[in-house]
C-alpha atoms as a PDB file:
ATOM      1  CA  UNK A   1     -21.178   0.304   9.424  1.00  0.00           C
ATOM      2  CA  UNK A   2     -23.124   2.469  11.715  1.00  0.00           C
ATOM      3  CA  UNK A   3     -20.223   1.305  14.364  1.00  0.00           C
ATOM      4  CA  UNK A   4     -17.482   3.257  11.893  1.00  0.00           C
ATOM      5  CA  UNK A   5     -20.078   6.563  12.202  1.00  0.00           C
ATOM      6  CA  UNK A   6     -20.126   5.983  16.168  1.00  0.00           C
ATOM      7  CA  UNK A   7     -16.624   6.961  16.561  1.00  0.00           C
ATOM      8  CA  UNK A   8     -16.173  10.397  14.849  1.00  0.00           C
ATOM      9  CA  UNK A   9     -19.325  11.566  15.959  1.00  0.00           C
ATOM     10  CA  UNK A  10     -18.273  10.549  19.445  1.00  0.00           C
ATOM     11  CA  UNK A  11     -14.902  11.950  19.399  1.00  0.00           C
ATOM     12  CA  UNK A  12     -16.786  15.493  17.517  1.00  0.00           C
ATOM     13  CA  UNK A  13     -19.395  15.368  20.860  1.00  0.00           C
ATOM     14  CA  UNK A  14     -16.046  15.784  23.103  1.00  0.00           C
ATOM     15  CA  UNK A  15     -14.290  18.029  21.184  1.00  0.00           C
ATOM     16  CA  UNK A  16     -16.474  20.149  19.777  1.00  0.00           C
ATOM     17  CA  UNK A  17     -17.318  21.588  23.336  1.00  0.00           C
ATOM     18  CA  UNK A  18     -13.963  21.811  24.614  1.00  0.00           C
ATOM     19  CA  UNK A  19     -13.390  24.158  21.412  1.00  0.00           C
ATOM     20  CA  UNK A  20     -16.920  26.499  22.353  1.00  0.00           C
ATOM     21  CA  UNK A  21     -15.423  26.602  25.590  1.00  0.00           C
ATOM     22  CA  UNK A  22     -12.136  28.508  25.193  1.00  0.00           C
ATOM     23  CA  UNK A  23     -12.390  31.908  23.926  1.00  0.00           C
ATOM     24  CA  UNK A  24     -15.459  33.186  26.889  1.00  0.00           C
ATOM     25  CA  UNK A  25     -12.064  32.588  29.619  1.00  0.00           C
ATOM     26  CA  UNK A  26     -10.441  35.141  27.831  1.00  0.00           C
ATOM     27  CA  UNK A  27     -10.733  39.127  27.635  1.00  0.00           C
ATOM     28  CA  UNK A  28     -10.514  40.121  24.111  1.00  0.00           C
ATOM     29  CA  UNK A  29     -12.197  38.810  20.733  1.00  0.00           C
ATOM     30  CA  UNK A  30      -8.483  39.049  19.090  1.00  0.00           C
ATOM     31  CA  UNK A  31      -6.726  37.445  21.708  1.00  0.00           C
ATOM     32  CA  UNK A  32      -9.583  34.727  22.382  1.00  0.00           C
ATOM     33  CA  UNK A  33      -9.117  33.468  18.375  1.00  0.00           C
ATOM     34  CA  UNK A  34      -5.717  34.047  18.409  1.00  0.00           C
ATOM     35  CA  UNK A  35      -5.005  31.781  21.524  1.00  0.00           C
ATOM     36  CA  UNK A  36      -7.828  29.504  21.014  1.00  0.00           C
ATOM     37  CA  UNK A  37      -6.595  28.505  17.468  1.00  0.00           C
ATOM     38  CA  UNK A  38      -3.263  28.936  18.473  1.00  0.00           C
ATOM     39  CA  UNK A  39      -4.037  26.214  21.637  1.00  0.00           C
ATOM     40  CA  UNK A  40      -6.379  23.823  19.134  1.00  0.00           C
ATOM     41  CA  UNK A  41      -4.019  23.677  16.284  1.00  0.00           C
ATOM     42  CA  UNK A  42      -0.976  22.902  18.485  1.00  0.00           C
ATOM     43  CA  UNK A  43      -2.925  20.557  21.184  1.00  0.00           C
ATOM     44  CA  UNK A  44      -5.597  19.244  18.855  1.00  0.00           C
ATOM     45  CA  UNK A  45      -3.904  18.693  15.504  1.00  0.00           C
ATOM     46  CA  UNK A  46      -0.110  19.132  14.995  1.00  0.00           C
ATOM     47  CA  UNK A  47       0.906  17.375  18.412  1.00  0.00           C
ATOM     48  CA  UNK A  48      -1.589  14.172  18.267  1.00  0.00           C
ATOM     49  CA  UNK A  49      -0.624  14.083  14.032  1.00  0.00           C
ATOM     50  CA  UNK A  50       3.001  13.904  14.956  1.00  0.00           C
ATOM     51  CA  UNK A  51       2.925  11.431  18.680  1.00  0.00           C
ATOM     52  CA  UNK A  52       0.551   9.155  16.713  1.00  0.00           C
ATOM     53  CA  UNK A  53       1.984   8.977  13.558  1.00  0.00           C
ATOM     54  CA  UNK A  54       4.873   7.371  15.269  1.00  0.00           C
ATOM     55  CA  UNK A  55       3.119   5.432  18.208  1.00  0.00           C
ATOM     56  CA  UNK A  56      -0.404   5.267  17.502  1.00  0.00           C
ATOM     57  CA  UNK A  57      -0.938   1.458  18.284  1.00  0.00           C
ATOM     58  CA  UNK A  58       0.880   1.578  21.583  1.00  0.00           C
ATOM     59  CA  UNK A  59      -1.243   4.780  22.746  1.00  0.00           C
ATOM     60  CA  UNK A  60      -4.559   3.142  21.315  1.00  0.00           C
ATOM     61  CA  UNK A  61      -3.774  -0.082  23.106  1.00  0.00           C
ATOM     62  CA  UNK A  62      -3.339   1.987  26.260  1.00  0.00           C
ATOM     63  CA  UNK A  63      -6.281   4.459  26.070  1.00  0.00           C
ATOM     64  CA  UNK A  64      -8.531   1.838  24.972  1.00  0.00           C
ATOM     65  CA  UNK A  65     -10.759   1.307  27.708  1.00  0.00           C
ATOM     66  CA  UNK A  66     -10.850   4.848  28.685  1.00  0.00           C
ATOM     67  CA  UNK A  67     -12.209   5.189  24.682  1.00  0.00           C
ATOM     68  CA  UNK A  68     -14.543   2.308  25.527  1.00  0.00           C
ATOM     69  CA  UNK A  69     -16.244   4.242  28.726  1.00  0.00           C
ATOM     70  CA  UNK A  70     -16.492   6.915  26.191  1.00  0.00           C
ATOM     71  CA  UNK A  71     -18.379   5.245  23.622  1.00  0.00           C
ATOM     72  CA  UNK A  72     -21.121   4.120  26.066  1.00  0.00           C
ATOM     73  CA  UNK A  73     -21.669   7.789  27.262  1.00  0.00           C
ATOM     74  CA  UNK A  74     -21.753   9.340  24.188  1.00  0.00           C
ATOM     75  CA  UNK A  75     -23.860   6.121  22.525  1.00  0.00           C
ATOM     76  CA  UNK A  76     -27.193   7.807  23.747  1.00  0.00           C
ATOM     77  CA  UNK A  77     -26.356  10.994  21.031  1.00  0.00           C
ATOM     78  CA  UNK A  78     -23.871   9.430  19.134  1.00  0.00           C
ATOM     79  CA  UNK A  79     -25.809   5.767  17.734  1.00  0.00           C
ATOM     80  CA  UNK A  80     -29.532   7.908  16.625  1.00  0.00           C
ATOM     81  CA  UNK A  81     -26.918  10.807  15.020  1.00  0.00           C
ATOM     82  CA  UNK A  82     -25.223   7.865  12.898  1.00  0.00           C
ATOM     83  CA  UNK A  83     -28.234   6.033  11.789  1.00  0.00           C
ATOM     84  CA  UNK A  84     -29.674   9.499  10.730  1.00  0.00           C
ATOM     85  CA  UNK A  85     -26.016   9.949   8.882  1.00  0.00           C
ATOM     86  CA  UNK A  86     -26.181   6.265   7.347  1.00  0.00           C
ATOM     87  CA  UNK A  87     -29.809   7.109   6.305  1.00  0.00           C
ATOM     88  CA  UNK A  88     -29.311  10.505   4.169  1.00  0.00           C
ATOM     89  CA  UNK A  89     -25.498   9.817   2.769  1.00  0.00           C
ATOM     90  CA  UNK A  90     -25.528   6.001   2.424  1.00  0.00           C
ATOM     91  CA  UNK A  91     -23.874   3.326   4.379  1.00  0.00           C
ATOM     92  CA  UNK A  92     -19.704   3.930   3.719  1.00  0.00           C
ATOM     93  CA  UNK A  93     -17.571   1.836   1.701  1.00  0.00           C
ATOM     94  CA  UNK A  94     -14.560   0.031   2.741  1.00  0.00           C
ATOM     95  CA  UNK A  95     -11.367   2.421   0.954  1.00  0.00           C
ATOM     96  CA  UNK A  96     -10.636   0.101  -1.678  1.00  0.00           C
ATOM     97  CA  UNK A  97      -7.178   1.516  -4.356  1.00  0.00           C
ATOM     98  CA  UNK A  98      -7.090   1.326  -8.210  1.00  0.00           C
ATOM     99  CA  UNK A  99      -4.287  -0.757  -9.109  1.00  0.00           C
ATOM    100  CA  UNK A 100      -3.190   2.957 -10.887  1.00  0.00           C
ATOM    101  CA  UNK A 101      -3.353   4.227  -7.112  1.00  0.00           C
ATOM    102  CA  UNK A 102      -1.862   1.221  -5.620  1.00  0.00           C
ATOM    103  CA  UNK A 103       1.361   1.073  -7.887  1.00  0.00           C
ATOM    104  CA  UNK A 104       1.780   4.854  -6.977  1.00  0.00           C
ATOM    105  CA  UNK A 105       1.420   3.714  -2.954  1.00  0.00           C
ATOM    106  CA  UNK A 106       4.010   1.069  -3.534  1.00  0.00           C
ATOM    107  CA  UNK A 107       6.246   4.277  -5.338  1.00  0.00           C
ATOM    108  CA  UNK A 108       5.953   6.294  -2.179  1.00  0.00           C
ATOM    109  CA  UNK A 109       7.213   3.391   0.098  1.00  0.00           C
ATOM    110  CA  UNK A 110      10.146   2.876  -1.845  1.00  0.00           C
ATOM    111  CA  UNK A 111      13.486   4.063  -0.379  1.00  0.00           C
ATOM    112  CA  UNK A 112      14.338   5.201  -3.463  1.00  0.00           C
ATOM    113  CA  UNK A 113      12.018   7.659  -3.861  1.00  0.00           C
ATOM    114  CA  UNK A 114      13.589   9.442  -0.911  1.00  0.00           C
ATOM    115  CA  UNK A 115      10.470   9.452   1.128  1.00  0.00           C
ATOM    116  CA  UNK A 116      11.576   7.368   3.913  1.00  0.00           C
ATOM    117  CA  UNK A 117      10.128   4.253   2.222  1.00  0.00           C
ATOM    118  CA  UNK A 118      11.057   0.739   3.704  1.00  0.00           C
ATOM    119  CA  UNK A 119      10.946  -1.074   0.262  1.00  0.00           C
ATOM    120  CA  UNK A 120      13.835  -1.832  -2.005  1.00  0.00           C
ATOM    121  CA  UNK A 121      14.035  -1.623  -5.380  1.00  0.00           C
ATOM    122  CA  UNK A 122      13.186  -5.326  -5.993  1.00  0.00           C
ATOM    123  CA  UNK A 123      10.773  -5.326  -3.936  1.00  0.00           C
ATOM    124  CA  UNK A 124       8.582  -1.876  -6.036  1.00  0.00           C
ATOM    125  CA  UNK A 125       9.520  -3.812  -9.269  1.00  0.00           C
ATOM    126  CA  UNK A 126       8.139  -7.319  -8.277  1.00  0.00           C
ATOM    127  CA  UNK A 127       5.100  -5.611  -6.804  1.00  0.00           C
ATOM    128  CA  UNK A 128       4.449  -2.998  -9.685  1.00  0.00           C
ATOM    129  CA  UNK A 129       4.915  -6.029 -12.037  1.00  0.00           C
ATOM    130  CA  UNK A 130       2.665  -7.989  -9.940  1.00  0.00           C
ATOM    131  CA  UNK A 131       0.053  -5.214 -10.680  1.00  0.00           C
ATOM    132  CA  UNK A 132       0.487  -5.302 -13.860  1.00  0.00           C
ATOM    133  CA  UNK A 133       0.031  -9.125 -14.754  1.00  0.00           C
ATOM    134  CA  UNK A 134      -3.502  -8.863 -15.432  1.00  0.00           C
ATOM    135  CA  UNK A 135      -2.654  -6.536 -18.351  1.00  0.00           C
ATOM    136  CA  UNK A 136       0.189  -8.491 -19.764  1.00  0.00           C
ATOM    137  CA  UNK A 137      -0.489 -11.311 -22.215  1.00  0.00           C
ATOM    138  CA  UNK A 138       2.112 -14.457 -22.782  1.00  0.00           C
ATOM    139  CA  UNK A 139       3.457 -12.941 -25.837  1.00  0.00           C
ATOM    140  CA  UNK A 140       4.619 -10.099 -23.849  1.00  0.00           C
ATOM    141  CA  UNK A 141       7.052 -12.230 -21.761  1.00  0.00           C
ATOM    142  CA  UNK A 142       8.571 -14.752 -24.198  1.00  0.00           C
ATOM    143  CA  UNK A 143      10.952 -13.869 -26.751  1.00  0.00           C
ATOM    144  CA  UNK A 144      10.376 -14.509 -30.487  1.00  0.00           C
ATOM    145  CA  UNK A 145      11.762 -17.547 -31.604  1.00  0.00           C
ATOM    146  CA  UNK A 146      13.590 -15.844 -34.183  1.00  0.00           C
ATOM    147  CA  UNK A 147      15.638 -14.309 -31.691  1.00  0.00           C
ATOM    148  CA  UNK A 148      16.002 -17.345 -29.186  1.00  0.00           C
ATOM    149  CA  UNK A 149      19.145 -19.539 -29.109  1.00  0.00           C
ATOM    150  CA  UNK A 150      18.081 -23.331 -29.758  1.00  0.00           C
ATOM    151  CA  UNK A 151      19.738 -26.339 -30.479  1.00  0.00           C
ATOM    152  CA  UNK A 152      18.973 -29.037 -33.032  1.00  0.00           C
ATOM    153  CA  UNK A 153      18.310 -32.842 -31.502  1.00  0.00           C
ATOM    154  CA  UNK A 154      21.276 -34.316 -33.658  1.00  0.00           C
ATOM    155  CA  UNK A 155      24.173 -31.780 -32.241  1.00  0.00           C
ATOM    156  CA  UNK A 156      26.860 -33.085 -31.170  1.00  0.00           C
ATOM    157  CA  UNK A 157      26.853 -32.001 -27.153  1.00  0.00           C
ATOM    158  CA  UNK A 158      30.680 -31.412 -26.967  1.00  0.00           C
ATOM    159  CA  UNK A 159      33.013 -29.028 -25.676  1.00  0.00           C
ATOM    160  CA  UNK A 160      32.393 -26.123 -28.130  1.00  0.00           C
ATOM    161  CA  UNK A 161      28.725 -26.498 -28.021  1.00  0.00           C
ATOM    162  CA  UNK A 162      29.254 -26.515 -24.206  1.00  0.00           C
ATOM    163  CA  UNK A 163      31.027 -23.043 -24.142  1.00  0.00           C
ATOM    164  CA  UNK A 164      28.236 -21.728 -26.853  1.00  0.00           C
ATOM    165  CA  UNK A 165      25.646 -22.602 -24.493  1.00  0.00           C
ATOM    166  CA  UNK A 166      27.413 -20.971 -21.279  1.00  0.00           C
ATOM    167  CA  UNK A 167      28.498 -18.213 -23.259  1.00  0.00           C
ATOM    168  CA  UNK A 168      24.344 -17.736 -24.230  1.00  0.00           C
ATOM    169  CA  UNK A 169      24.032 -17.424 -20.533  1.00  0.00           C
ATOM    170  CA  UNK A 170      20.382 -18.787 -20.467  1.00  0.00           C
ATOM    171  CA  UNK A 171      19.454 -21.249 -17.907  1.00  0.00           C
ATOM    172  CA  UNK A 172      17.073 -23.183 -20.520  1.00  0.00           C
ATOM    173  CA  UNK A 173      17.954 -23.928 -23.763  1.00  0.00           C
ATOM    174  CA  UNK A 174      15.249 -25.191 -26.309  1.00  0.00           C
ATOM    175  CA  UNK A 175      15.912 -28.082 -28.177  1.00  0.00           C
ATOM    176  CA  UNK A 176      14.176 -28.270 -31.861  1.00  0.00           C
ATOM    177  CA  UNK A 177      13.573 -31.360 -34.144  1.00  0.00           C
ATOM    178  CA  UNK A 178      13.940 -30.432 -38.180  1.00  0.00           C
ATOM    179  CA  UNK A 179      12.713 -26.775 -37.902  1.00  0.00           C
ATOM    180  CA  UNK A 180      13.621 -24.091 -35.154  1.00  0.00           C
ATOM    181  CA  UNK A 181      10.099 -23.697 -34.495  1.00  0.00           C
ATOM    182  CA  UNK A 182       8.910 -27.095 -33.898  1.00  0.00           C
ATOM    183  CA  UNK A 183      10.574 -27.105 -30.027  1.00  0.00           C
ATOM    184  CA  UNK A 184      10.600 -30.659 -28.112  1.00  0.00           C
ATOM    185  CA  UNK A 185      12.408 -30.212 -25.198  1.00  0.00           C
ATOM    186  CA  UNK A 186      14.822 -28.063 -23.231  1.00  0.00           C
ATOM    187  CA  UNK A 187      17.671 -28.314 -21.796  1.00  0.00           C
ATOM    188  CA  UNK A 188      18.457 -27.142 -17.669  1.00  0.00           C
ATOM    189  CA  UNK A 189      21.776 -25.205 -17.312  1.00  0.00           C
ATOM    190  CA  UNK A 190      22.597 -25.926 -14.105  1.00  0.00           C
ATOM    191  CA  UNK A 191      26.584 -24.392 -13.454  1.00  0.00           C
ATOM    192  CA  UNK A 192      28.757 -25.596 -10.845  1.00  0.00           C
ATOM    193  CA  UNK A 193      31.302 -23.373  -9.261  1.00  0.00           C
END
């Protein structure tokens, strides 16, 4: 974990001088904040937030090395600053999401929340009810009997029963013996165009 401290504290030992270092090159106080936060906010923030945002992997995959030569300087400062950070706030956790917090991610990427969002409609539905299965019991997904369409074992299968059952529009029909409730098999719509 100490390796996840390394970074920012090596990337802070660069930048934080390059920020102390601006305002003595020029004449007045006003002008040195004014240009100084002027010059960090546009080169240090809003211009590497937006270029990254966009094609972070293919600059990190490119700088990497150059990053890597970094590290090693800055490891003399950087690794005893870290363990000292590890040591008073606690080794950091991985970012793990509530399932409250993830189904409100997966709302965000959806296109139709006109954010820019890659997934459909399907796909937030079949996620958010993935979420929620854990919270769902069996009852919750069947319908009551009372309101199911079934067929007794005697009926005759003929035409009119035939249209009944397309008409239903259920892929599985249950078939009951005696009493509506005691099911003992179904039968598999399958419809041929």
């Amino acid at each position: 974990m100490a390796g996840a401290v390394r970074a920012p504290v090596m990337l802070l030992l660069f930048k934080s001088p390059s920020l102390s270092l601006s305002p003595p090159f020029l004449s007045t106080a006003w002008g040195a904040i004014m240009i100084s936060v002027t010059l960090i906010l546009l080169f240090g923030e809003i211009i590497p937030q937006s270029v990254y945002s966009r094609y972070g992997l293919a600059i990190g995959v490119k700088v990497a090395p150059f990053v890597r030569v970094l590290v090693w300087i800055c490891f003399p400062v950087a690794y005893p600053i870290s363990k000292l950070l590890d040591f008073l706030l606690g080794h950091g956790h991985i970012a793990l999401f509530r399932r409250a917090e993830l189904k409100t991610l997966v709302d965000l990427h959806g296109n139709e929340a006109g954010k820019g969002g890659e997934l459909t409609h399907d796909e937030t539905t079949i996620i958010a009810g993935a979420l929620e299965l854990t919270e769902k019991k069996a009852k919750d997904a069947m319908t009551p009997i009372s309101e199911t369409f079934a067929i007794d074992i005697n009926a005759k299968l003929d035409r009119e029963l035939m249209s009944l059952i397309l008409e239903k529009g259920h892929s599985r029909v249950p078939v009951y013996y005696e009493h509506p409730k005691n099911i003992i098999g179904l039968i598999l719509v399958i419809i041929f165009l």
